[in-house]
Every structure is written in C-alpha cells, then in structure tokens.
Protein backbone atom coordinates (compact mmCIF):
# COMPACT_ATOMS: atom_id res chain seq x y z
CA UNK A 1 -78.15 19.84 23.60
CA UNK A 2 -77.28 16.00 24.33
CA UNK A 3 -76.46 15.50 21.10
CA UNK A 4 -73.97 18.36 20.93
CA UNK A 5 -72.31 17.55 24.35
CA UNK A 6 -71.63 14.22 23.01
CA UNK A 7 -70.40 15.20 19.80
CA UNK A 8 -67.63 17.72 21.68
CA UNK A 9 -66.98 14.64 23.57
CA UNK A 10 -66.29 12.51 20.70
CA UNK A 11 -64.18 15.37 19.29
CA UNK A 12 -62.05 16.14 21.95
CA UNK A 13 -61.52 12.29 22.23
CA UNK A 14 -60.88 12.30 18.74
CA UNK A 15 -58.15 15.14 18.98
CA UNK A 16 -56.36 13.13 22.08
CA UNK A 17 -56.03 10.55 19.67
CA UNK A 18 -54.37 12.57 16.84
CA UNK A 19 -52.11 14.22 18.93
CA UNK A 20 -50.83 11.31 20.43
CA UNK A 21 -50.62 9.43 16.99
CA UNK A 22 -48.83 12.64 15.62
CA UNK A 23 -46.31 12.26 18.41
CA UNK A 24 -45.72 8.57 17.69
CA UNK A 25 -45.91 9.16 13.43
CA UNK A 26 -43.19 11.54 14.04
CA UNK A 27 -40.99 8.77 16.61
CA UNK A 28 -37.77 10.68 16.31
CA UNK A 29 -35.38 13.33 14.37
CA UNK A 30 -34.23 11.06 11.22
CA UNK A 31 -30.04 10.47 12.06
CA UNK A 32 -29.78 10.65 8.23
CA UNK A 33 -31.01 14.22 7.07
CA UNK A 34 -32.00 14.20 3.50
CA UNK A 35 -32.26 17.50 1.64
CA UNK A 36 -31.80 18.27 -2.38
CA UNK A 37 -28.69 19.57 -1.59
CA UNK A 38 -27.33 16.61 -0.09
CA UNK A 39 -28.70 14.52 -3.34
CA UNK A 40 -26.64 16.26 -5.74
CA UNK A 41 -23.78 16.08 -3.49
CA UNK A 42 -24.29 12.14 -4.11
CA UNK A 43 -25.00 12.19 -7.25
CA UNK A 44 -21.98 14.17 -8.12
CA UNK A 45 -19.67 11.86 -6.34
CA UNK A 46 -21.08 9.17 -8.52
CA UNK A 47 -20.55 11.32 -11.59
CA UNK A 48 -16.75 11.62 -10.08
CA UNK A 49 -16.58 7.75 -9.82
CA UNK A 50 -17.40 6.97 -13.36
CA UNK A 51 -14.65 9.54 -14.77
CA UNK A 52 -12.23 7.74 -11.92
CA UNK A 53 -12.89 4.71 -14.09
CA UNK A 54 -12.59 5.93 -17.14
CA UNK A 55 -9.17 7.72 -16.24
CA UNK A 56 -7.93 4.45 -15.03
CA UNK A 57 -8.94 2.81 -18.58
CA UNK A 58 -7.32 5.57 -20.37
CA UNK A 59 -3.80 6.32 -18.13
CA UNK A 60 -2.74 2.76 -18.36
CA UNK A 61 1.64 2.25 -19.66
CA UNK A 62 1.56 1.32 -23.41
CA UNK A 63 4.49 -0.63 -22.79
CA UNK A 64 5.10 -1.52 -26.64
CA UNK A 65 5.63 2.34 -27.12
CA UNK A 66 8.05 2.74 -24.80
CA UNK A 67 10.08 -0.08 -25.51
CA UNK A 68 9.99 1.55 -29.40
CA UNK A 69 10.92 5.33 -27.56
CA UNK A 70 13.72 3.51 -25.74
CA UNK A 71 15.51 2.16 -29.06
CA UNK A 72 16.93 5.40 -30.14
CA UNK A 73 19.06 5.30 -27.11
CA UNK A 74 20.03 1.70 -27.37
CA UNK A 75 23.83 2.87 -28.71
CA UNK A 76 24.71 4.48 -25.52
CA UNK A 77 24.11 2.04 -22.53
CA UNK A 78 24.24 4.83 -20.08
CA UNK A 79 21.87 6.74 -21.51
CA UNK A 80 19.35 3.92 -22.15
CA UNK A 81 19.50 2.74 -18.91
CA UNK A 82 18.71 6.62 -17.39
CA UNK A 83 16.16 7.04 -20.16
CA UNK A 84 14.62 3.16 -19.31
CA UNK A 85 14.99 4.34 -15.82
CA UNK A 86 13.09 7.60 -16.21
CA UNK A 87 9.68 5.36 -17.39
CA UNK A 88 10.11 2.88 -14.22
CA UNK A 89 10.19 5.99 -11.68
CA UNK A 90 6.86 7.01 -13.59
CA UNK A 91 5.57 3.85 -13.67
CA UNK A 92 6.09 3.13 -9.97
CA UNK A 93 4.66 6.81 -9.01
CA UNK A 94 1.53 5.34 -11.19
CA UNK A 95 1.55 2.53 -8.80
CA UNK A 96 2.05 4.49 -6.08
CA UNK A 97 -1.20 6.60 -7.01
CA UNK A 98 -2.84 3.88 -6.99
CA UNK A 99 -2.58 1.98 -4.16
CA UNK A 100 -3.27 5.04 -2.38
CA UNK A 101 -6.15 5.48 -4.48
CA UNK A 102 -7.27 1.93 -3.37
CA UNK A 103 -6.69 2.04 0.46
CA UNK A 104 -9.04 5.75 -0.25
CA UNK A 105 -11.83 3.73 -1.93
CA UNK A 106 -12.08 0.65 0.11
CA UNK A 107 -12.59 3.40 2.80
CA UNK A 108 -15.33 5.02 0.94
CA UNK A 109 -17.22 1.25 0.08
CA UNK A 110 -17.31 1.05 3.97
CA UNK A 111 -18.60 4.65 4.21
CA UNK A 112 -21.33 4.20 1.50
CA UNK A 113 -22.32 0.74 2.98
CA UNK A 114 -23.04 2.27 6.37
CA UNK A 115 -24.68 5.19 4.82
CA UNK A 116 -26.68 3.07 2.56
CA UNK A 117 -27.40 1.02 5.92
CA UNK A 118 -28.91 4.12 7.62
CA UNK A 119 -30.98 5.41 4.58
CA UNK A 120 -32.70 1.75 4.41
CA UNK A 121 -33.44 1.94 8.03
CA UNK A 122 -35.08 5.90 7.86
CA UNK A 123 -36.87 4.54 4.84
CA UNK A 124 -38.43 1.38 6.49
CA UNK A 125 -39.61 2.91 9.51
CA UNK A 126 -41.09 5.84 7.37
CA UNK A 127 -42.68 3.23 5.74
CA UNK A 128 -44.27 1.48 8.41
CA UNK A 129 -45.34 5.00 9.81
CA UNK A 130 -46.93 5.87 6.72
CA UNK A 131 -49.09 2.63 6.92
CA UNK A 132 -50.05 3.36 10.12
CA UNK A 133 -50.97 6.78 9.00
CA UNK A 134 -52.94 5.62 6.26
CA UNK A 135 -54.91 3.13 8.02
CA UNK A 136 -55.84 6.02 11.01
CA UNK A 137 -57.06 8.07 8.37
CA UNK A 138 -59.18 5.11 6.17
CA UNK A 139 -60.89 3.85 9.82
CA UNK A 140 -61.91 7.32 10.77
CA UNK A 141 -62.74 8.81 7.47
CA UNK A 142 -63.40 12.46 6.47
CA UNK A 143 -66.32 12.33 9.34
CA UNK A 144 -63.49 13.09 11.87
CA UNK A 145 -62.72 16.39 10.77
CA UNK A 146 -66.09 17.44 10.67
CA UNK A 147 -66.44 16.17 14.29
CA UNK A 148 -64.00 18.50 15.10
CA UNK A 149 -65.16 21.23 13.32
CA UNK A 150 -68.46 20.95 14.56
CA UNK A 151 -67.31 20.76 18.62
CA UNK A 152 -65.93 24.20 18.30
CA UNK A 153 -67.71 26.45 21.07
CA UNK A 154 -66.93 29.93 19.12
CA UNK A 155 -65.66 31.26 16.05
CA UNK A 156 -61.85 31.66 16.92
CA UNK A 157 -62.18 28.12 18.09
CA UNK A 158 -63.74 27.06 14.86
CA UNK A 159 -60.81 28.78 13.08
CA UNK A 160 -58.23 27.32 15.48
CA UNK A 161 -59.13 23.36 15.01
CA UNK A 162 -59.45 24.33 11.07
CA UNK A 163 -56.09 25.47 11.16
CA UNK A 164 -55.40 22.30 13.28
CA UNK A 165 -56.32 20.34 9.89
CA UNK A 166 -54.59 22.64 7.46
CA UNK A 167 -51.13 21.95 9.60
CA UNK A 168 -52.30 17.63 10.25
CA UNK A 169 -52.15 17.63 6.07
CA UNK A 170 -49.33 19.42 5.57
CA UNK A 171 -47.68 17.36 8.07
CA UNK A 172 -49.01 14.51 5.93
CA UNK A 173 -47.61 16.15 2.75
CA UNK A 174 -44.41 16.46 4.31
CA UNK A 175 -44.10 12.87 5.20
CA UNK A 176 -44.51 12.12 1.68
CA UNK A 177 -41.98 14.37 0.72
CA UNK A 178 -39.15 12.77 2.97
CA UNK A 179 -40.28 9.44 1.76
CA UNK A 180 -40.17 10.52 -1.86
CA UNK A 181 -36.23 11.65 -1.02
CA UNK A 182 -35.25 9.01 1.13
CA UNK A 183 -36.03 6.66 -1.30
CA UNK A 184 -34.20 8.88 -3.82
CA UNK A 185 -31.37 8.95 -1.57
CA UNK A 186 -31.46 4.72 -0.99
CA UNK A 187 -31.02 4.25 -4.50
CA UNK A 188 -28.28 7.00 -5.09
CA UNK A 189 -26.21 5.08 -2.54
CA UNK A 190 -26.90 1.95 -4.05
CA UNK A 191 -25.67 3.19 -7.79
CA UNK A 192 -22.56 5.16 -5.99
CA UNK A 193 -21.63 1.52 -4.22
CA UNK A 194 -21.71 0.33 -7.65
CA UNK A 195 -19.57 2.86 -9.03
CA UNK A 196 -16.85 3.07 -5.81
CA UNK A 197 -16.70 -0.95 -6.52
CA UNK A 198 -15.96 -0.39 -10.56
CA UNK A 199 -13.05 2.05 -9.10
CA UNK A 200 -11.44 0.06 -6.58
CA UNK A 201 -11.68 -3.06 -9.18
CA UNK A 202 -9.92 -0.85 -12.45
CA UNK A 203 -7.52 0.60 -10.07
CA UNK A 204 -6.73 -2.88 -8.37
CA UNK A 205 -6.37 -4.14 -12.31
CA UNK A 206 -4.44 -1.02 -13.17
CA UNK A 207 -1.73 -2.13 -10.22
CA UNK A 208 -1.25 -5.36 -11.96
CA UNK A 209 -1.07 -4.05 -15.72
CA UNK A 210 1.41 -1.64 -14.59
CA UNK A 211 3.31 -4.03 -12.29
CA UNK A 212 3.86 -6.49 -15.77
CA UNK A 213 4.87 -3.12 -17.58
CA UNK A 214 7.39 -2.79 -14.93
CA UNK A 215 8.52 -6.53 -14.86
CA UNK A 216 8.58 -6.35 -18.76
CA UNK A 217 10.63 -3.25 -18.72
CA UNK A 218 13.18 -5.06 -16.08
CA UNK A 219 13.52 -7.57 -18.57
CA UNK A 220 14.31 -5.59 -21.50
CA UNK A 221 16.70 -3.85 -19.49
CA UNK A 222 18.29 -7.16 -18.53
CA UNK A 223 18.70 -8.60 -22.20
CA UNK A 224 20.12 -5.26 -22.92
CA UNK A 225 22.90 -5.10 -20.63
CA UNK A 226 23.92 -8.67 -21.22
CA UNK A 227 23.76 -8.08 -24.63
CA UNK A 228 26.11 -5.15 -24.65
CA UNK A 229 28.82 -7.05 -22.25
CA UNK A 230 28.48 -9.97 -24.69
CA UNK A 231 29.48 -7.46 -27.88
CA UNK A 232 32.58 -5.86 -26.22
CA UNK A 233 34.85 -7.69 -28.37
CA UNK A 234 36.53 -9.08 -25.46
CA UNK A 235 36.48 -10.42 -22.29
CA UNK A 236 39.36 -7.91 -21.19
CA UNK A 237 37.46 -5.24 -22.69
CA UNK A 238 34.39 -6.16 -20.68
CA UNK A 239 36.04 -6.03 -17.45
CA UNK A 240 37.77 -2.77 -17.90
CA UNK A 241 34.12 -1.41 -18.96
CA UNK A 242 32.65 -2.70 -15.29
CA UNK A 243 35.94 -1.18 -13.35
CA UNK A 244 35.19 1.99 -15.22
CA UNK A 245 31.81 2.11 -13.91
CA UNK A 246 33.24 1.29 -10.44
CA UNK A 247 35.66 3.78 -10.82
CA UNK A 248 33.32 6.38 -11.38
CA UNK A 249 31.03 5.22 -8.57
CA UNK A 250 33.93 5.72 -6.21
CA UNK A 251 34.82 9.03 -7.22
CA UNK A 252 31.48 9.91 -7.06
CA UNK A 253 31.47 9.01 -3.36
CA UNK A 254 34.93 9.89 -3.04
CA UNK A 255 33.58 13.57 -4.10
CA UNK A 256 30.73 13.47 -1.48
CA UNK A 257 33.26 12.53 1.59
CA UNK A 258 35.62 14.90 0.93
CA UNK A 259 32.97 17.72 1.08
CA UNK A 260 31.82 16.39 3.89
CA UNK A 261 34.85 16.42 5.78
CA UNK A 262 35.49 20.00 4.28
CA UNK A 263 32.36 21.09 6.09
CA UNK A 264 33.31 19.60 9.31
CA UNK A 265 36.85 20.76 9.20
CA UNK A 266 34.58 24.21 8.73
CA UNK A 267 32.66 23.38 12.22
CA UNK A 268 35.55 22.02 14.41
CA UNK A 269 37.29 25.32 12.91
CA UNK A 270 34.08 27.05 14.44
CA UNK A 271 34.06 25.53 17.81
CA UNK A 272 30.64 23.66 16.56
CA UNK A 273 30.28 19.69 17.49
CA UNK A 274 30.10 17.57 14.40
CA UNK A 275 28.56 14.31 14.57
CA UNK A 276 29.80 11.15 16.37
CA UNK A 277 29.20 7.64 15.78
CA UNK A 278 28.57 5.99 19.06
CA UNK A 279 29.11 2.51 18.06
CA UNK A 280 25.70 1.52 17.86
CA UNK A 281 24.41 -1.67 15.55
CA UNK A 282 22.46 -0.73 12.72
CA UNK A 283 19.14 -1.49 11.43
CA UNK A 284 18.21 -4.14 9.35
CA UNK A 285 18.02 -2.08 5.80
CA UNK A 286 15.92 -3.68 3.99
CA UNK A 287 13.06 -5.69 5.95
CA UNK A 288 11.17 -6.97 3.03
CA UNK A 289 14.78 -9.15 1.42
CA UNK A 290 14.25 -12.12 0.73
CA UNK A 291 17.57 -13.65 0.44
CA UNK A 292 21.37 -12.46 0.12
CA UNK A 293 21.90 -12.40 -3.66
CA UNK A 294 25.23 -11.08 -3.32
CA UNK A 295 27.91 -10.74 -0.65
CA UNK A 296 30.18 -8.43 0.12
CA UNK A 297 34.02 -9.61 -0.98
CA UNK A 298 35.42 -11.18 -4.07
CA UNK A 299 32.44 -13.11 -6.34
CA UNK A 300 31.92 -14.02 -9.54
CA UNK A 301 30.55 -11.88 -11.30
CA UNK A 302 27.11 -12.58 -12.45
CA UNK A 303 27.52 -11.11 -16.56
CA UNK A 304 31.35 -11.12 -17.46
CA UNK A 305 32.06 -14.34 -15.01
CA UNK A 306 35.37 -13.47 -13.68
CA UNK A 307 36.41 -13.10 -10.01
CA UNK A 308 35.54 -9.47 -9.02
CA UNK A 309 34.70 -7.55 -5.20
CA UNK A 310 31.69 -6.43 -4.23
CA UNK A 311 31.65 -3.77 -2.66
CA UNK A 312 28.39 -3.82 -0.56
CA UNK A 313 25.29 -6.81 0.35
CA UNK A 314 22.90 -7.60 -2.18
CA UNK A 315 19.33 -8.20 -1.04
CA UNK A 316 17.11 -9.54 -3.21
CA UNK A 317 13.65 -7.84 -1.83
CA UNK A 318 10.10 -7.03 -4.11
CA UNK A 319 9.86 -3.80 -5.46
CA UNK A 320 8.43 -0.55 -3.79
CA UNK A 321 9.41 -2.52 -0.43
CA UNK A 322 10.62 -0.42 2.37
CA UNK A 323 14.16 0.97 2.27
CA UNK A 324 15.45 1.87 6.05
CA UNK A 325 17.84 4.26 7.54
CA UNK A 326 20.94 1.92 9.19
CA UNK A 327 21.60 4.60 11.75
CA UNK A 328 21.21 7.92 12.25
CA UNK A 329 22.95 10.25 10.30
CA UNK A 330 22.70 13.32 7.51
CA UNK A 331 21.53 12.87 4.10
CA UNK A 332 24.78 14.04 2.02
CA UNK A 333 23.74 12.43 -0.99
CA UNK A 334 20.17 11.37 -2.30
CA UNK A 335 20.44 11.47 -6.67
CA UNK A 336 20.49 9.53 -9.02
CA UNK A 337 23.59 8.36 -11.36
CA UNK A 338 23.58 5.51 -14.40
CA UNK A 339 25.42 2.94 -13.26
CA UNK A 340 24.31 3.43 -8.96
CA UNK A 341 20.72 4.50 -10.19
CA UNK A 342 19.02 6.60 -7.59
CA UNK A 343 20.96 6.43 -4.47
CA UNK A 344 21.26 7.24 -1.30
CA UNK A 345 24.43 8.48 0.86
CA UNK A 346 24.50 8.91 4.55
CA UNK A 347 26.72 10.28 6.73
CA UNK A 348 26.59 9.01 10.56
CA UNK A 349 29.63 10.57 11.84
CA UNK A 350 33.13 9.53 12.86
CA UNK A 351 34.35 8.55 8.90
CA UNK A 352 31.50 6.26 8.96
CA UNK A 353 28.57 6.23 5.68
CA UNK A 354 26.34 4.28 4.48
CA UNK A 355 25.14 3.84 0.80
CA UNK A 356 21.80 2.31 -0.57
CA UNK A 357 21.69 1.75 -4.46
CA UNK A 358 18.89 0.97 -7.13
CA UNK A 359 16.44 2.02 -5.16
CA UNK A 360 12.84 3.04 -7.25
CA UNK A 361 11.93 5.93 -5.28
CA UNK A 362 13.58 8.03 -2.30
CA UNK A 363 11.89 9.68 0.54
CA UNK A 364 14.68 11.82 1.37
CA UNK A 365 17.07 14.90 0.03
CA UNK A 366 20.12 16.34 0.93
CA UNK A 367 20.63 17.94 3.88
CA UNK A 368 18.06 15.68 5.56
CA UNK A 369 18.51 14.25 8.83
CA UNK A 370 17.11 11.24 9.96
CA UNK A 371 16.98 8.70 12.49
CA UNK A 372 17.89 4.84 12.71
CA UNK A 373 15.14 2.63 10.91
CA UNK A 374 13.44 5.51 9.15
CA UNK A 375 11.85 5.07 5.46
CA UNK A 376 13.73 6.42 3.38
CA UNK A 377 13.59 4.86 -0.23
CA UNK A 378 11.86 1.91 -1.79
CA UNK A 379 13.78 -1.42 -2.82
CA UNK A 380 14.04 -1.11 -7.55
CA UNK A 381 16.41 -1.76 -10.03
CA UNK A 382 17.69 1.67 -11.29
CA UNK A 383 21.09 1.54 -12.79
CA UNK A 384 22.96 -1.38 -13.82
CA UNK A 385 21.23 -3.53 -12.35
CA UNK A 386 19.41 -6.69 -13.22
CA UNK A 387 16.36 -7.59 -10.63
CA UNK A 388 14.91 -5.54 -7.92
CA UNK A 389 17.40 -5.37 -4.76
CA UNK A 390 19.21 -3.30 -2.36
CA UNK A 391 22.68 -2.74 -2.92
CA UNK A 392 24.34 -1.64 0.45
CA UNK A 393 27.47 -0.99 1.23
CA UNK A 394 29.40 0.48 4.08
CA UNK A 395 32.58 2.98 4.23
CA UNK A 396 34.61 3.69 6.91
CA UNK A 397 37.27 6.38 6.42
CA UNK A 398 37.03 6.33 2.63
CA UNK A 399 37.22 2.83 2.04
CA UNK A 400 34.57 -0.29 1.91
CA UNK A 401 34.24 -2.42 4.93
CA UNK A 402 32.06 -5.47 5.41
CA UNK A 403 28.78 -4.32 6.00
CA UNK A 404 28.25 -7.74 8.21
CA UNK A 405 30.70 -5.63 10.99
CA UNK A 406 27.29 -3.62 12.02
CA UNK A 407 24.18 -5.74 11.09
CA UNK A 408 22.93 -7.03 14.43
C-alpha cells in the first residue's frame, strides 16, 4: 500500500511538472502564422518575381530598330519629328513604369526583410523549445508514462491520464509540424528577397538602357533638324521655313483665344462671371531648370544664326522633371503639334495665358482647371526642339509679353 501511495505521489508530481512545462513549451501565440496556404502564397510571389525579371530583359527599346522605322519618314521633317516623337512618349511611359515599379519593390525588400526577420525569430525560439522538450522527455524516459498510468485510482481515471498522453504526443507532433513549416517558410523568404533584389536591380538597369535610348534618340533628332536647315538651299529659304513654323504656332494659339473669348462673350451674354486675373505673381514653372538657355526678345538663333525673337524663356531642366501651373487658370489647350510638340495652353483670365512647350508627358486635358504650382506636365523635347527644356511664353491680349513681367 506504501508503495502505491508513493507511486501516485510521484505521478501527480510528475503531471505538475508536465503541465507546467506544456505551458512554458507553448510560451505564446506565434505573431507569424504559418499555414500551407500562406506558403504558396510566397512561393507564388516568387514565381511572379522571376517573370518580373524576365519581362524587364525582354521589353527593353531596340533603339537600332527604331532609328531604321524612323528613316522612311526622314523626307518630311514634320512628320519625322511626330513619328520620332511618338517612340520618346513610349519610351518615357517605359520609364515611368518603372520607376514606379522601383519605389513598389524597394517597398517590398523592406517588407520581406521584416517578414524574414519574424520567421527567424518563431523558428529560433521553436528551436530552443524543442530542445528543451527533448531533453524533458530523454531524463524522464518512457517510465513516466507508466507512472502515470499506474497512479490512476479507477478505470475512467486510467482512461483519462491515457488520453492525457495521446493529446502530450500529438502536441509533440504538432510542434514538429510548425517547425517543419517555419523553416519552409524562412527559406521561401530568403529565395523571394533574392528574387525582389534581381527585380529592383533589372528594373533600375532598365531606367538607364532606356534613358540612353532616349538621349540617343534626342540626338538623332538633333543631327536631323540641323541637317535639313543646312540643305534648304539658302539661308533666306531657311528663315522663311522657321517663320512658317512660327506662323503656324501663332495661329494655332490665335485659334484657341479667339474661342475662348467666344465662350466668354457666351457667359457675360448669360449674366455668368468669367474669370479674372487678380494680378498675382506666378509660380516658378519649371523648378528642376537649370539655367536660362534662351530669353525672351530678339536672339540669335541657335541653327540658321540670324537675329530672330523669341517668343517665350527657355529653361534648360532634365527630362521627366516637374512642369508647374504659373497661376491658376483653365486648361484650353493640352495637344500636341510638330513644331510646339505636346503643349500646354492656359487661360487665367483677363486676356492673360500662359503656354508650356516640348514637354514629354502632360498631366492635364482640356477643360481642366487647376491651381497655381500644380503638376501638370514633365520638362522633354517634343517638337522642334533640340535638348530637353521648357519653352514658356506669356500672352496678354493676343500678343507675347515678357514672361520676366510675372516671375517673382
């Protein structure tokens, strides 16, 4: 009967012990939860980042082919320079994509990392908890269950502690099954690191291959415009060629004013307020320029070199850089035309517009209203023109005025 007391004793002793290892073998809900679903989730996003990279290899300018596409149209300047002009706005929407594509994966790296961060962590401390585990179970050997099994004082109690040990090993097994995924899931994040880094590095190349496409392009377009002026079989004929492109840059805005004061003549005729310039100072257009290339007033010009007026401020600014609003106003014009390239007109009341030319890409349409130091295009060289810049130029009651009058 001693013997038996003692061994209940030992037992229940024994079963305090478990329990409270149990408790501590468990320490706390895992703050990454592992499941199969959540590995195929990762390693489908690493399946997704290896055809990333190979859609970056493959979607890259062949600049050599376009050059060859763009000599059919070499007879007609105007339509070489829209066709030459077409394959920069696609180039810089490529370059566009991927930036953004860049800022999205350096997000992701620093995602991954802390996620990788967390998985290591889970699987360390289900390591050490496993050793413990392991060592409980080698210094109390298989004699502890029987202890237990013998300290039962009836049969239900008998079948209670021996589903006791049925639920202790699955709890075991279960362990080993986290383990087993967590480790899975450590080196899933470590491979889909890998593969966000070979992204962000092909797209980060694919910004400079298409950047030297774009440069290369400018440059073809430059020796092709020099080269026509220099075949107009004379210097008279030349210049008459460049007032005819003036000329038809006018009328074009000519065109736009008058049907905008149409439609106001329409509102005041209406009783309906049209807009007012208040006299404020305008924005700084183009924050990015880097210097004044050309002025606004008589120069020389830069291919037929003869004394001729500019009609707006060139600034000299990298391309894609941020094209502002002046002041606010309505969008009566945002198009594109061969010799402004795409363009932007603005209306801001009072007989007052302003005009941004060459620009790459633009952020606004007609009809648009929008407010003083707004983006609205990105700094190119569309149209005849010969680097990346801002052309802008300022009208006041249908004719150019210094734009200098309302730069703060």
């Amino acid at each position: 009967m001693a013997y038996i007391r003692h061994c209940k004793k030992t037992a229940c002793i024994l079963l305090s012990a478990v329990t409270v290892f149990i408790f501590s073998y468990s320490y706390s809900e895992p703050v990454y939860a592992v499941t199969s679903a959540s590995i195929r989730e990762k390693e489908e996003e690493i399946a997704a980042a290896r055809q990333e990279v190979n859609k970056l290899k493959s979607g890259l300018t062949d600049v050599e082919a376009v050059k060859k596409e763009l000599e059919k149209s070499k007879n007609d300047l105007t339509a070489y320079v829209t066709e030459l002009d077409n394959e920069l706005s696609g180039i810089q929407e490529k370059i566009g994509q991927y930036n953004t594509l860049i800022t999205e994966k350096e997000q992701q790296i620093t995602d991954t990392t802390a996620e990788l961060d967390a998985a290591v962590k889970q699987q360390t401390d289900q390591y050490e908890a496993m050793k413990q585990r392991i060592k409980f179970m080698y210094e109390k050997g298989d004699t502890f269950y029987l202890e237990m099994l013998f300290s039962s004082s009836s049969l239900s109690d008998l079948i209670n502690k021996a589903d006791y040990i049925e639920a202790l090993s699955q709890y075991d097994r279960d362990k080993l099954d986290e383990y087993t995924e967590i480790t899975q899931m450590v080196q899933l994040c470590k491979e889909e690191l890998e593969a966000e880094k070979e992204v962000l590095d092909k797209a980060k190349s694919a910004v400079e291959a298409e950047e030297a496409s774009v440069n290369s392009l400018l440059r073809e377009k430059e020796n092709q415009l020099y080269a026509v002026s220099n075949d107009i079989s004379s210097k008279e004929a030349a210049i008459k060629e460049y007032e005819a492109q003036i000329a038809d840059e006018n009328a074009t805005i000519a065109a736009l004013e008058k049907a905008v004061a149409e439609e106001k003549a329409r509102l005041e005729a209406e009783n309906a307020q049209a807009r007012i310039y208040n006299g404020g100072m305008f924005a700084w257009p183009c924050p990015a320029y880097k210097r004044i290339s050309d002025e606004y007033g008589n120069r020389m010009h830069p291919i037929l070199g003869v004394q001729q007026f500019h009609n707006g401020l060139d600034m000299a600014a990298p391309a894609g850089s941020a094209i502002l609003a002046a002041y606010d106003g309505d969008v009566v014009a945002a198009a594109y035309s061969g010799s402004m390239g795409n363009y932007i007109m603005i209306d801001h009341g009072s007989g007052l517009y302003t005009i941004y030319m060459h620009c790459s890409a633009l952020y606004v349409s007609k009809g648009q209203t929008v407010t003083k130091g707004q983006n609205i295009a990105a700094v190119g060289s569309t149209g005849r023109s010969t680097g990346n810049h801002l052309h802008f130029g300022v009208r006041l009651n249908g004719s150019y005025v210094s734009p200098w009058n309302y730069l703060g």
